[in-house]
Structure formats: C-alpha cells, structure tokens
PDB file of N, CA and C in Angstrom:
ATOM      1  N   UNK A   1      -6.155   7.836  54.432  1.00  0.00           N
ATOM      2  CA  UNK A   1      -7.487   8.265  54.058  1.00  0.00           C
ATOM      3  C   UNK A   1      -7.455   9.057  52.759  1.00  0.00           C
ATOM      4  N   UNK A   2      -6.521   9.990  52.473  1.00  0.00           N
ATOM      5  CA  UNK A   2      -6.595  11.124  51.733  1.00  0.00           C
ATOM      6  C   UNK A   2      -5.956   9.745  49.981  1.00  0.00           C
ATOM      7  N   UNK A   3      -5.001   9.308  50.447  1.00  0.00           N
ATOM      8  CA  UNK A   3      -4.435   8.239  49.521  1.00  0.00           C
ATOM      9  C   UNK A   3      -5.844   7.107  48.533  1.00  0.00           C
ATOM     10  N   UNK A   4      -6.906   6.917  49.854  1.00  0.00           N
ATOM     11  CA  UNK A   4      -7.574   5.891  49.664  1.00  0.00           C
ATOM     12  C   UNK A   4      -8.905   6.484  48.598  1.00  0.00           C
ATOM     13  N   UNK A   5      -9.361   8.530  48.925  1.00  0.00           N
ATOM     14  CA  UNK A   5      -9.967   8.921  48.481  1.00  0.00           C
ATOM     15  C   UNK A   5      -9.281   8.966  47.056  1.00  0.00           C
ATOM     16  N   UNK A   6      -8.299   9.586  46.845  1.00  0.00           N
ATOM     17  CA  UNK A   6      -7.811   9.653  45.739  1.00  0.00           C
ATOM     18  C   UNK A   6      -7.918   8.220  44.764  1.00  0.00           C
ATOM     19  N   UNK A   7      -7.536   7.300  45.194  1.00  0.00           N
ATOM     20  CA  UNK A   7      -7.763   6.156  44.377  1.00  0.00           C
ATOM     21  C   UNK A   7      -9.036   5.852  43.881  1.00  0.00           C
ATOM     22  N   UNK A   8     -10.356   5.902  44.839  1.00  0.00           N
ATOM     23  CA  UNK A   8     -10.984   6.083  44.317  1.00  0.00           C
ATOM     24  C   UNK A   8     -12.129   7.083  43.303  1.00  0.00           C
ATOM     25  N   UNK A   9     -11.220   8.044  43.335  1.00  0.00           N
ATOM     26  CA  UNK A   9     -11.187   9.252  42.658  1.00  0.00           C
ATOM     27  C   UNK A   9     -10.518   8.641  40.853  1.00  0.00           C
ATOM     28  N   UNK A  10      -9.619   8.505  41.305  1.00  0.00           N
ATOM     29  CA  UNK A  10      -9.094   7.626  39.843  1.00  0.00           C
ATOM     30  C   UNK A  10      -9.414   6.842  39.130  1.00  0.00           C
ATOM     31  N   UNK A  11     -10.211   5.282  39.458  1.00  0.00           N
ATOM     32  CA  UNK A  11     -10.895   4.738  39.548  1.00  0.00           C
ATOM     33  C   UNK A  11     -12.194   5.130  38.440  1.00  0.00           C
ATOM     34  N   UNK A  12     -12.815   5.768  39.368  1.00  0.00           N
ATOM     35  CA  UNK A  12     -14.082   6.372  39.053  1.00  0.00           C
ATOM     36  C   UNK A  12     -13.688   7.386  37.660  1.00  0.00           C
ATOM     37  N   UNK A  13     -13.049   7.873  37.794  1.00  0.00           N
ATOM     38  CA  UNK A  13     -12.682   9.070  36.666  1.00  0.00           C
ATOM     39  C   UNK A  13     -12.498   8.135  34.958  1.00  0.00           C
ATOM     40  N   UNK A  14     -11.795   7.102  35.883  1.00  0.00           N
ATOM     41  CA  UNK A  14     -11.330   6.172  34.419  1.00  0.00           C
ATOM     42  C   UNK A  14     -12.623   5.761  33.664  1.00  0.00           C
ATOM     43  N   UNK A  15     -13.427   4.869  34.433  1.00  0.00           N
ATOM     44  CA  UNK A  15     -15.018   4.433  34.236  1.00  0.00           C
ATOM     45  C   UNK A  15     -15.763   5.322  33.279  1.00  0.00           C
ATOM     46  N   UNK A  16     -15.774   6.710  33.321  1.00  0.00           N
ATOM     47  CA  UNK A  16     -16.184   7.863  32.604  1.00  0.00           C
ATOM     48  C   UNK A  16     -15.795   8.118  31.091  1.00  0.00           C
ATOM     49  N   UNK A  17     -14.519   7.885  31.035  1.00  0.00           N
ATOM     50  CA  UNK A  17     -13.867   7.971  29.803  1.00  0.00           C
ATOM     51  C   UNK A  17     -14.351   6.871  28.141  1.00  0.00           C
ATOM     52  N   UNK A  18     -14.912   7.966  27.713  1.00  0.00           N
ATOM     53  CA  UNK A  18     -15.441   6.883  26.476  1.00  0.00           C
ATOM     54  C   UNK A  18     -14.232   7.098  25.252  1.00  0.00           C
ATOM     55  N   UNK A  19     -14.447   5.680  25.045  1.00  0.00           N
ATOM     56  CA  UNK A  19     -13.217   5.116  24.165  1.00  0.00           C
ATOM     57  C   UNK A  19     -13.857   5.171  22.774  1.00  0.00           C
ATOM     58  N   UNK A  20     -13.066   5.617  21.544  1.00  0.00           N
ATOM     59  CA  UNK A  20     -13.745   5.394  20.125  1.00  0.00           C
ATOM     60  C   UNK A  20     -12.573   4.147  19.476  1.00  0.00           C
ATOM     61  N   UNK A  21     -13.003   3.486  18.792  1.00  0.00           N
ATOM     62  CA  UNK A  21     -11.589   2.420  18.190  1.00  0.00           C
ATOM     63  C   UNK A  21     -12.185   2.659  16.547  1.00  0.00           C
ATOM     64  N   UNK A  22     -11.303   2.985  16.022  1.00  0.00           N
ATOM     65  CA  UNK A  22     -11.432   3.265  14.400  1.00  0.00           C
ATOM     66  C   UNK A  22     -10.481   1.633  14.116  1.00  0.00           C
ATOM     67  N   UNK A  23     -11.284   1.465  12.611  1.00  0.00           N
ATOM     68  CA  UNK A  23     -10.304   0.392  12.445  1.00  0.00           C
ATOM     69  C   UNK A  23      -9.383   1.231  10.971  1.00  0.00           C
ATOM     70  N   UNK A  24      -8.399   1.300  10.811  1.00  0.00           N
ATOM     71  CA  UNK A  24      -7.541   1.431   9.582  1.00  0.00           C
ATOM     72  C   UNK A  24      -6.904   0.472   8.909  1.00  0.00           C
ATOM     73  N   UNK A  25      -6.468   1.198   7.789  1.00  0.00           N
ATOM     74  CA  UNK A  25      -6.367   0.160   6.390  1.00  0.00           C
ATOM     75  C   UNK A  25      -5.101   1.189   5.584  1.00  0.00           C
ATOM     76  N   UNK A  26      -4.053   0.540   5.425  1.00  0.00           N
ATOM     77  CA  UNK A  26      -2.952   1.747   4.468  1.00  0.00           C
ATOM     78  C   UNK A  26      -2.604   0.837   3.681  1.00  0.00           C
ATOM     79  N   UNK A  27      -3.037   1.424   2.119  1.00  0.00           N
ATOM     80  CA  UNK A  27      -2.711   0.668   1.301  1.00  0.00           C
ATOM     81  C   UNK A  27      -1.300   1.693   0.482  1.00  0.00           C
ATOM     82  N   UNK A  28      -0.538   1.111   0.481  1.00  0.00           N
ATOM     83  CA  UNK A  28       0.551   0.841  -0.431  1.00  0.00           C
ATOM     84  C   UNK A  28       0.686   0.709  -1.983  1.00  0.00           C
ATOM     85  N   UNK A  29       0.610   2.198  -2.891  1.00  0.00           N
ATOM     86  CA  UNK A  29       0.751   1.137  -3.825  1.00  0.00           C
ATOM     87  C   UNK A  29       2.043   1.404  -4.341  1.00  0.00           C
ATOM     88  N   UNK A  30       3.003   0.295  -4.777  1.00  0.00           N
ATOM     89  CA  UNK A  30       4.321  -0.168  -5.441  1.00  0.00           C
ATOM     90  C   UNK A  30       4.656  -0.152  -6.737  1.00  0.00           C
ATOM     91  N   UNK A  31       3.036  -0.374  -7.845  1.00  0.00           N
ATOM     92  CA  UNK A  31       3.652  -0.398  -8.857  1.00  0.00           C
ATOM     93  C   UNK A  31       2.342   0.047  -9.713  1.00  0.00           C
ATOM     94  N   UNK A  32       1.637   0.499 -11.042  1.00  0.00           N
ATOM     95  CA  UNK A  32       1.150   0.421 -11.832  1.00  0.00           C
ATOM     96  C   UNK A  32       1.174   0.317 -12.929  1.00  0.00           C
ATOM     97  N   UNK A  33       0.577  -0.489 -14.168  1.00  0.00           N
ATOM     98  CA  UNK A  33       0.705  -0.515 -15.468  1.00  0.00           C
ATOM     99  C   UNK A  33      -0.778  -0.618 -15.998  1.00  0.00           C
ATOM    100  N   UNK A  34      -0.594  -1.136 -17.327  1.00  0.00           N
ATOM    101  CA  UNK A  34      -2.079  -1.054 -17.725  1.00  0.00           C
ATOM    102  C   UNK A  34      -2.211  -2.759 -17.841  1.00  0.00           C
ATOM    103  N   UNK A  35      -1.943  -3.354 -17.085  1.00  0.00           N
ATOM    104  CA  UNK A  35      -2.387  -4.744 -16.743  1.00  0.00           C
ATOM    105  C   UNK A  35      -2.577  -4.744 -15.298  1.00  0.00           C
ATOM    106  N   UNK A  36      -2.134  -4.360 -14.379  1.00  0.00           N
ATOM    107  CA  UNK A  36      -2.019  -5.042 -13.295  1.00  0.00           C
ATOM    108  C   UNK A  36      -1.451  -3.613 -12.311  1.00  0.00           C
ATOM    109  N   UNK A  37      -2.041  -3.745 -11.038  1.00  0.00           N
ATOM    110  CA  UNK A  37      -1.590  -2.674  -9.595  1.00  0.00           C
ATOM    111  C   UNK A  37      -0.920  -3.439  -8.659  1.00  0.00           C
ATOM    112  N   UNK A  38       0.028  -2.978  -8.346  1.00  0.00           N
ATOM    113  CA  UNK A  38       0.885  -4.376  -7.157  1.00  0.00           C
ATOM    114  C   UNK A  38       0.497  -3.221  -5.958  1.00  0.00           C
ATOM    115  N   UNK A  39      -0.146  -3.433  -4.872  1.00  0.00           N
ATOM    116  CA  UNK A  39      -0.371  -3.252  -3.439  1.00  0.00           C
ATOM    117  C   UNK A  39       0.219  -3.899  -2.615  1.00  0.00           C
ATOM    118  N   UNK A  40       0.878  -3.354  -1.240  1.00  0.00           N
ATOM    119  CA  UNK A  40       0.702  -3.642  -0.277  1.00  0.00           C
ATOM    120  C   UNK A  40      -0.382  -3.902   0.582  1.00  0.00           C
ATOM    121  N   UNK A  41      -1.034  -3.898   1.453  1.00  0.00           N
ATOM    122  CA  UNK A  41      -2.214  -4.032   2.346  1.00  0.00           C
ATOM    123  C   UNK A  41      -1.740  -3.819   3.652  1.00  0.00           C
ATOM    124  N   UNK A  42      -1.749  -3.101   4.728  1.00  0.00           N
ATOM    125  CA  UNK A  42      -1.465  -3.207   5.995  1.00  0.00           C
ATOM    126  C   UNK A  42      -3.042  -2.549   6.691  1.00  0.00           C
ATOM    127  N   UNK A  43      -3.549  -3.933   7.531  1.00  0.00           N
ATOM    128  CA  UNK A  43      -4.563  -3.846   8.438  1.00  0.00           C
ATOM    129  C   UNK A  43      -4.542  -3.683   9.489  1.00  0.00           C
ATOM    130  N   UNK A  44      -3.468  -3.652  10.116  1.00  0.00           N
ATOM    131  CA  UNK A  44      -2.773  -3.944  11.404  1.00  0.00           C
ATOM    132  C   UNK A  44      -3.012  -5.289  12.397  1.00  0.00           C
ATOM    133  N   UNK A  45      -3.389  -5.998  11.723  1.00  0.00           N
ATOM    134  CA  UNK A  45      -4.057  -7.300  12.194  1.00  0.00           C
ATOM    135  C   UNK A  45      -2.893  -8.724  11.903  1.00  0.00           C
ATOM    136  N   UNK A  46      -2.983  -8.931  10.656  1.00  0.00           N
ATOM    137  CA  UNK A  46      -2.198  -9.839  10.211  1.00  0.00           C
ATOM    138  C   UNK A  46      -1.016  -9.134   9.202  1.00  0.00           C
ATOM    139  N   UNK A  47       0.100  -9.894   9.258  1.00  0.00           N
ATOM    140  CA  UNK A  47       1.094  -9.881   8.208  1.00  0.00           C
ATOM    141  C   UNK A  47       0.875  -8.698   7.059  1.00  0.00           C
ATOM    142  N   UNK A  48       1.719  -7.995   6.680  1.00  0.00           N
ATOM    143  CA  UNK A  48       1.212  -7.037   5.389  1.00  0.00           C
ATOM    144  C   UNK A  48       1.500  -7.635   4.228  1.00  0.00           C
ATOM    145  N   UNK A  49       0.091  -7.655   3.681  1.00  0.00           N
ATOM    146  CA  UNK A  49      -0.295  -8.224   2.402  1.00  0.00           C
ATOM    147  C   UNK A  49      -0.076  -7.857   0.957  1.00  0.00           C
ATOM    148  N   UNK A  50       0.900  -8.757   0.019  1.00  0.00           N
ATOM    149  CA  UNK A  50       1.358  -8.125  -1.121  1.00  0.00           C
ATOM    150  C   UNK A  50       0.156  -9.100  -2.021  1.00  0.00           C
ATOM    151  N   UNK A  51      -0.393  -7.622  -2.978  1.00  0.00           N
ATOM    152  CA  UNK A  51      -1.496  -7.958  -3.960  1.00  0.00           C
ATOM    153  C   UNK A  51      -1.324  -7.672  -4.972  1.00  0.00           C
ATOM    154  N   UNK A  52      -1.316  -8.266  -6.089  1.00  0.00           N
ATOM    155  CA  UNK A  52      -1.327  -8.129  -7.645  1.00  0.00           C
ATOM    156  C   UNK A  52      -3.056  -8.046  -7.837  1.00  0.00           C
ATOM    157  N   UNK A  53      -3.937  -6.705  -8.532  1.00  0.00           N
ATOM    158  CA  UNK A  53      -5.081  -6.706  -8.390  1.00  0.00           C
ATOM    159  C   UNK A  53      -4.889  -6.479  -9.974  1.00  0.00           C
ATOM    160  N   UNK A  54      -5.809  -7.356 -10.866  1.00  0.00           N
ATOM    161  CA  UNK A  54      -5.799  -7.221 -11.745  1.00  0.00           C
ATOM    162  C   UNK A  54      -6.742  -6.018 -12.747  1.00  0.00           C
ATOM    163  N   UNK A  55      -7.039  -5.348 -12.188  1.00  0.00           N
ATOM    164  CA  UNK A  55      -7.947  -3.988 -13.157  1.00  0.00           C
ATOM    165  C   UNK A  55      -7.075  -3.117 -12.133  1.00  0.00           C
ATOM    166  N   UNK A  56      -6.203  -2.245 -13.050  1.00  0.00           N
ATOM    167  CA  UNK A  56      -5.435  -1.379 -12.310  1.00  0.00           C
ATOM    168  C   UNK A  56      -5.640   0.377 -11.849  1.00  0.00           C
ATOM    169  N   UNK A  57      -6.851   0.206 -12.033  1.00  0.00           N
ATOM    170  CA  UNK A  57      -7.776   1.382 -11.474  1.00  0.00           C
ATOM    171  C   UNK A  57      -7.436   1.508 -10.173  1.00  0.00           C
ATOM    172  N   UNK A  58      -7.055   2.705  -9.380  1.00  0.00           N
ATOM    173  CA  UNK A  58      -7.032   3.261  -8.270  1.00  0.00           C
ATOM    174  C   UNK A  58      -8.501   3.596  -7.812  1.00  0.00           C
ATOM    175  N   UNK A  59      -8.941   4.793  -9.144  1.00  0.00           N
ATOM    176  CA  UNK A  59     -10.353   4.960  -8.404  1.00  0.00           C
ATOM    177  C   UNK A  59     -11.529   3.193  -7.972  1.00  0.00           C
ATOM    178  N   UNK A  60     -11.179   2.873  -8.817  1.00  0.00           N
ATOM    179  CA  UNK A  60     -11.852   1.496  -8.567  1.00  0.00           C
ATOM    180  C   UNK A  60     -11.623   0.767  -7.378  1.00  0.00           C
ATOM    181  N   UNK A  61     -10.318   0.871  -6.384  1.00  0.00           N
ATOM    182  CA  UNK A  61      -9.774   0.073  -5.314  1.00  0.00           C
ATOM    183  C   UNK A  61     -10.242   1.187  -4.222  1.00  0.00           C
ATOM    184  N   UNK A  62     -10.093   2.838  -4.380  1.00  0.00           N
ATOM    185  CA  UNK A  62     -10.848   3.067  -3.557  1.00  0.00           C
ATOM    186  C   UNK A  62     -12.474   3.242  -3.208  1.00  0.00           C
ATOM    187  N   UNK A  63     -13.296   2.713  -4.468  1.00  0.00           N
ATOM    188  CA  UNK A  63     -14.187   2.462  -4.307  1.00  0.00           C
ATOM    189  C   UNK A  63     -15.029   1.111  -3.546  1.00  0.00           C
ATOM    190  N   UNK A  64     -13.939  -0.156  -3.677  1.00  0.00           N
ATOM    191  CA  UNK A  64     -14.195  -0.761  -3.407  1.00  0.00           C
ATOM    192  C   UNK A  64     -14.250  -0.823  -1.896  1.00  0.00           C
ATOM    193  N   UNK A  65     -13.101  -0.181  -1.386  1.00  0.00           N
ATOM    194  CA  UNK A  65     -13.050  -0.129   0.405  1.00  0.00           C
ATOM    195  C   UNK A  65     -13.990   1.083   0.870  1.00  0.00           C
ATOM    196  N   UNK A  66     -14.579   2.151  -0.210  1.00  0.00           N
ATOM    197  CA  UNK A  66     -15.849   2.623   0.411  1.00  0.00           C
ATOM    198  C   UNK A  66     -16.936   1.973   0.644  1.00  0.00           C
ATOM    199  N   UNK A  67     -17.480   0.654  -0.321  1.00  0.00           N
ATOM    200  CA  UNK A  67     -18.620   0.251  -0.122  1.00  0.00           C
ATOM    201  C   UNK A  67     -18.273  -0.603   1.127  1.00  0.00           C
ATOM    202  N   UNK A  68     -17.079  -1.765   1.130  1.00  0.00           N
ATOM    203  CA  UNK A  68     -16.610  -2.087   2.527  1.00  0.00           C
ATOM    204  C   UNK A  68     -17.031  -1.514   4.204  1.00  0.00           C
ATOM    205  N   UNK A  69     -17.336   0.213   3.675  1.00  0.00           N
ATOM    206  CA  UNK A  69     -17.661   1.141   4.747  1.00  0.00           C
ATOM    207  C   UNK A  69     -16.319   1.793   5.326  1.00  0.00           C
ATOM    208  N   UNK A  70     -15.236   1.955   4.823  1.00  0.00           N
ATOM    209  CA  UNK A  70     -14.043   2.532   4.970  1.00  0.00           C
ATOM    210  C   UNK A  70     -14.457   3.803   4.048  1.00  0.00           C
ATOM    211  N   UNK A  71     -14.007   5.320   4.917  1.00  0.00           N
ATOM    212  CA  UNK A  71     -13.472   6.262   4.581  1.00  0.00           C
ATOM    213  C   UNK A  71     -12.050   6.633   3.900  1.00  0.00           C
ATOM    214  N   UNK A  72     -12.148   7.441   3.066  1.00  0.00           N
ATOM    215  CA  UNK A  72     -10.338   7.539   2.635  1.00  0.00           C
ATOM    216  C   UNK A  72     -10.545   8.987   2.993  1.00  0.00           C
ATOM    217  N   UNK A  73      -9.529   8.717   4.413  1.00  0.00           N
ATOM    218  CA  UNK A  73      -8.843   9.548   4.902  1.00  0.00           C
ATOM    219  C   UNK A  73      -7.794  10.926   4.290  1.00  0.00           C
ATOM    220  N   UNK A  74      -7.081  10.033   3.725  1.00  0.00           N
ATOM    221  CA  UNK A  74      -6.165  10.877   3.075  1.00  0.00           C
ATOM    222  C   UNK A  74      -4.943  10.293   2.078  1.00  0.00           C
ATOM    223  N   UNK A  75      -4.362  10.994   1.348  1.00  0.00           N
ATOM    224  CA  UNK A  75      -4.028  10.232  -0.262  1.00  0.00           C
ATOM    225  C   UNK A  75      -2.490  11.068   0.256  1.00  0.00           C
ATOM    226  N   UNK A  76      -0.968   9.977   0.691  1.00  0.00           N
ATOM    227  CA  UNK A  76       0.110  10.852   0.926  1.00  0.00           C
ATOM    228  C   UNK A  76       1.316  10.093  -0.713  1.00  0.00           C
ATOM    229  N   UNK A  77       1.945  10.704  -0.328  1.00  0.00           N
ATOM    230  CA  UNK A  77       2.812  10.434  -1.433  1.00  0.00           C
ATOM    231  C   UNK A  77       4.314  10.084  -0.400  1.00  0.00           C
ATOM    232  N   UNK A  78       4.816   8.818  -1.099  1.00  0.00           N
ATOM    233  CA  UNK A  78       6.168   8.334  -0.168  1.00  0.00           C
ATOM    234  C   UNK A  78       7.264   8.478  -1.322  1.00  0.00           C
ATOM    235  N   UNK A  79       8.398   8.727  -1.274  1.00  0.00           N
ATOM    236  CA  UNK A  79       9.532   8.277  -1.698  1.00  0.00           C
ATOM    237  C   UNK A  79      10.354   7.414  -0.830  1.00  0.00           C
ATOM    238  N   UNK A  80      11.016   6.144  -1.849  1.00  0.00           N
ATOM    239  CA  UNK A  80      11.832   5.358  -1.496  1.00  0.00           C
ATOM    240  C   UNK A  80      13.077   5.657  -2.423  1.00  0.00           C
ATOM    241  N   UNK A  81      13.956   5.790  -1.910  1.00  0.00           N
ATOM    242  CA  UNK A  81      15.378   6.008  -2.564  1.00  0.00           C
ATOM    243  C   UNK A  81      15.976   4.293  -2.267  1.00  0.00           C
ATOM    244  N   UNK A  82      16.543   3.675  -3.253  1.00  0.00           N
ATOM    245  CA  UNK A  82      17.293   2.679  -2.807  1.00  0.00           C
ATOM    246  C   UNK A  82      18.778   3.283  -3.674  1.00  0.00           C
ATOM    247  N   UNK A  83      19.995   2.498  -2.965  1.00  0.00           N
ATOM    248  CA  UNK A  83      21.239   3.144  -3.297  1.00  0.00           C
ATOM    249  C   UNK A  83      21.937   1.725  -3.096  1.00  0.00           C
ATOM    250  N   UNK A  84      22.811   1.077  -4.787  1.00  0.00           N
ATOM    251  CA  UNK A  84      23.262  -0.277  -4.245  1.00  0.00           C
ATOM    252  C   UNK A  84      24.281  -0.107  -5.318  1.00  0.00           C
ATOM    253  N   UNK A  85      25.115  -0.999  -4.720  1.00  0.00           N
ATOM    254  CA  UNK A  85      26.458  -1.619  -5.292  1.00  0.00           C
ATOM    255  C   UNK A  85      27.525  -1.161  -4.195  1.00  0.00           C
ATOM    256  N   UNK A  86      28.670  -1.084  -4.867  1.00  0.00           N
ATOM    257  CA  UNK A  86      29.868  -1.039  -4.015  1.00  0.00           C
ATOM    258  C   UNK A  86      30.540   0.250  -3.727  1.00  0.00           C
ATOM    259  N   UNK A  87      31.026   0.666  -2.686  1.00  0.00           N
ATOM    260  CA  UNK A  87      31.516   1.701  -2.481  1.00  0.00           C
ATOM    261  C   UNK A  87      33.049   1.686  -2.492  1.00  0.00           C
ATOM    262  N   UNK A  88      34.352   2.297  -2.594  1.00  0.00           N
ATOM    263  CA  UNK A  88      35.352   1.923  -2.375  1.00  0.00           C
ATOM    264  C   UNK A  88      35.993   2.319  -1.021  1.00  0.00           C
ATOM    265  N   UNK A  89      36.580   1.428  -0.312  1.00  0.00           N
ATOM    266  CA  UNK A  89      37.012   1.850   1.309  1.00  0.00           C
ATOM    267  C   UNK A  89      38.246   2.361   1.244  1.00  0.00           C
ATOM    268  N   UNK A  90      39.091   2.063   0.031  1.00  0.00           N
ATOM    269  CA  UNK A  90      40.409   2.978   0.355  1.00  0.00           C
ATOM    270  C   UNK A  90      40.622   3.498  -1.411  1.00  0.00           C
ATOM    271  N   UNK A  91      41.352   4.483  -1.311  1.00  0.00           N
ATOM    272  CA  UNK A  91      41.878   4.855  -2.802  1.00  0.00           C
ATOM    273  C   UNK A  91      43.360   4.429  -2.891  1.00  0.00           C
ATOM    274  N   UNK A  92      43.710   4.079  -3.837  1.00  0.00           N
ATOM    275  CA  UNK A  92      44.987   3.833  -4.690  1.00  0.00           C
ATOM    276  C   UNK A  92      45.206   4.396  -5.589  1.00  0.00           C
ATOM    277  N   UNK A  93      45.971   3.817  -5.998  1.00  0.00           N
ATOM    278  CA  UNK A  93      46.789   4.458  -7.706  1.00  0.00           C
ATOM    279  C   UNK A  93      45.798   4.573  -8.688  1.00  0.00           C
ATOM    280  N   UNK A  94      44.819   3.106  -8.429  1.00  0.00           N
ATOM    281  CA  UNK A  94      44.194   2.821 -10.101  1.00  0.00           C
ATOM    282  C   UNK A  94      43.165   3.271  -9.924  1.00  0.00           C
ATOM    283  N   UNK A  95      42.659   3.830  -8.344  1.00  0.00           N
ATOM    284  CA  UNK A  95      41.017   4.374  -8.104  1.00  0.00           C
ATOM    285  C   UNK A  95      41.266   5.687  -7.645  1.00  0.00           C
ATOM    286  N   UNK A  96      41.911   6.503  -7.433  1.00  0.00           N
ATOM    287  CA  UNK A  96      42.444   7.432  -6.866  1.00  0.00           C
ATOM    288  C   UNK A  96      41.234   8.275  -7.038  1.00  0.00           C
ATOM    289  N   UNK A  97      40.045   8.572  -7.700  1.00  0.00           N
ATOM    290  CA  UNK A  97      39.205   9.472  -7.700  1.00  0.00           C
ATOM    291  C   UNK A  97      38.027   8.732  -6.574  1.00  0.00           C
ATOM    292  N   UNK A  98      38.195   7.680  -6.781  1.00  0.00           N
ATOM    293  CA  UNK A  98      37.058   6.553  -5.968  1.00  0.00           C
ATOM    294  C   UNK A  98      35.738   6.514  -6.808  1.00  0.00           C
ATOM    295  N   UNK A  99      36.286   6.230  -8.346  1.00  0.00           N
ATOM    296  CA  UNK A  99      34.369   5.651  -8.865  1.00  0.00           C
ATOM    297  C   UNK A  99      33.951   4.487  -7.994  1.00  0.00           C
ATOM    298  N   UNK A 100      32.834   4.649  -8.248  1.00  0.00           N
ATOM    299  CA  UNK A 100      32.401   3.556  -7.577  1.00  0.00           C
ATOM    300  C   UNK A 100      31.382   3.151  -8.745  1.00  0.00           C
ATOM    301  N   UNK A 101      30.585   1.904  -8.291  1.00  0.00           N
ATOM    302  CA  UNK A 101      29.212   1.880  -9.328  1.00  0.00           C
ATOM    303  C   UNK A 101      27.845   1.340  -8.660  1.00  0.00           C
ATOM    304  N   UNK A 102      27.847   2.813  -7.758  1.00  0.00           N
ATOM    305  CA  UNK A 102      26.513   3.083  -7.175  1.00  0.00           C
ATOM    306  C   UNK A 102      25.513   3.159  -8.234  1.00  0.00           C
ATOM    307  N   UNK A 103      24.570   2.602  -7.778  1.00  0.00           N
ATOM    308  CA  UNK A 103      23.169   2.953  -8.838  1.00  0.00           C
ATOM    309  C   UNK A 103      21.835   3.620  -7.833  1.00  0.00           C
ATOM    310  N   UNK A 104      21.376   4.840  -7.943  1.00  0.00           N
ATOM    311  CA  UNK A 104      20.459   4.893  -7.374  1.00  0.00           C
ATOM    312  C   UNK A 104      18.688   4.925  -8.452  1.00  0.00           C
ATOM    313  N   UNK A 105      17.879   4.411  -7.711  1.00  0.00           N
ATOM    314  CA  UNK A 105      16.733   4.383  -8.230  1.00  0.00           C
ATOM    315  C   UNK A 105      15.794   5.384  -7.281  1.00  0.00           C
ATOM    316  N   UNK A 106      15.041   5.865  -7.878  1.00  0.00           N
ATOM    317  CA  UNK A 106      13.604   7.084  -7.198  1.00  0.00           C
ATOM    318  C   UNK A 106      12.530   6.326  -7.327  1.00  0.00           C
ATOM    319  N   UNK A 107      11.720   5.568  -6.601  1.00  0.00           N
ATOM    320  CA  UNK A 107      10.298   5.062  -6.207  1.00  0.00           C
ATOM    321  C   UNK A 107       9.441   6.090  -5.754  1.00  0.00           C
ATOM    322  N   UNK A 108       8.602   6.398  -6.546  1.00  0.00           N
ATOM    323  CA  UNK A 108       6.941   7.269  -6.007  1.00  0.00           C
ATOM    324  C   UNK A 108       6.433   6.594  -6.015  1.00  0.00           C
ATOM    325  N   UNK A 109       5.759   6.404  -4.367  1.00  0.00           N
ATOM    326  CA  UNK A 109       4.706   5.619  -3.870  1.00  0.00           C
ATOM    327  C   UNK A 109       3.501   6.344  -3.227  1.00  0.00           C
ATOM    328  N   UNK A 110       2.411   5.686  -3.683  1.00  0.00           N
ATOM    329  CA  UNK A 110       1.599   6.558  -2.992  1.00  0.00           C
ATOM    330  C   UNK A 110       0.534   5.474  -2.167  1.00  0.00           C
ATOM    331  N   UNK A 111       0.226   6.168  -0.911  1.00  0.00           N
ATOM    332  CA  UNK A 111      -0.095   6.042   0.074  1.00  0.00           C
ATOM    333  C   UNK A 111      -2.232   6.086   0.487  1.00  0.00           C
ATOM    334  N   UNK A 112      -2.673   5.147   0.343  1.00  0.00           N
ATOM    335  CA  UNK A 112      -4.290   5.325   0.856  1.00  0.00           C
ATOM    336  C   UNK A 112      -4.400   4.731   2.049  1.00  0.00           C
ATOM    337  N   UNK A 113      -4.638   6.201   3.177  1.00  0.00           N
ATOM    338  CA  UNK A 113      -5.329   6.044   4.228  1.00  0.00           C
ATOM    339  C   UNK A 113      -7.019   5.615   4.521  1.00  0.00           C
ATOM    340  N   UNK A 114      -7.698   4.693   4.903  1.00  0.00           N
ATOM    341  CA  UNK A 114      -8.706   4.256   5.176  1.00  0.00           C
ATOM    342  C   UNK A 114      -8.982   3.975   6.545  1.00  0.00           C
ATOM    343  N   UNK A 115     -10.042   4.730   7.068  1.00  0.00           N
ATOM    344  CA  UNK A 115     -10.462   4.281   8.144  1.00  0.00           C
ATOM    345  C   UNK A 115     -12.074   3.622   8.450  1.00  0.00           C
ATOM    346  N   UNK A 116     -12.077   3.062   9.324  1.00  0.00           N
ATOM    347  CA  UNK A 116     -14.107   2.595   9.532  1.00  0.00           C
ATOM    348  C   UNK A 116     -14.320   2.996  10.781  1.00  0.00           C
ATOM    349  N   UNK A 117     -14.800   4.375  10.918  1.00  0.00           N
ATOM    350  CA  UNK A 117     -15.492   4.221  12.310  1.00  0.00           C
ATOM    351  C   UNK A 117     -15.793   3.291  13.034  1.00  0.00           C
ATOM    352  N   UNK A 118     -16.106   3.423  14.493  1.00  0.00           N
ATOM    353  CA  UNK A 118     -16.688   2.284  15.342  1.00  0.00           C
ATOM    354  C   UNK A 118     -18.307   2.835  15.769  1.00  0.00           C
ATOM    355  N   UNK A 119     -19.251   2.238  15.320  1.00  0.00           N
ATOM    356  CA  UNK A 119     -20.739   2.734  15.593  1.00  0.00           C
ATOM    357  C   UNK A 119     -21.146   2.386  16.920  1.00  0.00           C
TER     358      UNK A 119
END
C-alpha cells in the first residue's frame, strides 16, 4: 500500500514539472583576415559545420543570428596549443642533449554562445 501510494506520488509529482528547451548555437571562430572568416558551426543537431563566410565582420555574423532570434549569450576565448614533430626516445653520443624539432603553434579562438528561447 505505502509502496503503491508512493508511486503514485511520483508519478504525479513528475506531471507538474515544467520543462524549458533552449535551442543553442556555438560558433567557432578559427581564422580571420580581411577577405574571409573561417567558422565552425555546432547546432547540436547535425555534423559541425566548417564555413568560409565571405564579409569577415564578427559584428555582422552576430547580427545575423540575432535577427534569426538567437541571443548571444556570451563571447569566451579558447586556446589551442598544437605541439608536432619528433621527440627523441633515447640519447646517444650524437644527441646526448636530446634536440628535438618540436614546433609549437598558439591558436586564439574565440567562442559565440547563442541561444533561442523556447516560447
């Protein structure tokens, strides 16, 4: 009895609970010049989308996903470090210090959060 109230205690409680679903949008951007903005796109829907947008205005791309009806949330900044070539696994005579010929590169990426309410 006490098992059966409870369930429907649970039940019922769930029914009550109002759900909001925002939809989001993080755009990526990878590169700028004065020709061209290379974006990512992640909708969470399909595949993340690589875009070459040709007027390389930021304010302009987030204008465009305001009239869309997307909010910009918030503007983050990413670093990507990439680190490539060869490392050496043992020292000898002729490497004895261990150069190697690592190259590292510093990527600043920056980050637009967009969201659309659900009405």
């Amino acid at each position: 009895m006490k098992m059966r109230r409870g369930l429907i205690f649970l039940l019922l409680s769930f029914s009550f609970i109002k759900t909001y679903s925002q939809e989001w949008v993080i755009i990526d951007i990878v590169s700028q010049n004065t020709k061209e903005l290379v974006v990512y796109i992640d909708d969470g829907e399909k595949k993340i989308e690589r875009k070459k947008l040709k007027n390389p205005s930021i304010v302009k791309l987030i204008m465009d996903y305001q009239t869309k009806g997307f909010q910009l949330e918030k503007v983050t900044q990413g670093v990507e470090l990439d680190l490539n070539g060869n490392f050496p696994l043992n020292n000898n005579r002729l490497n004895n210090i261990g150069i190697t010929n690592l190259t590292l590169s510093n990527n600043n990426r920056i980050l637009l959060w967009f969201k659309k309410p659900k009405k």
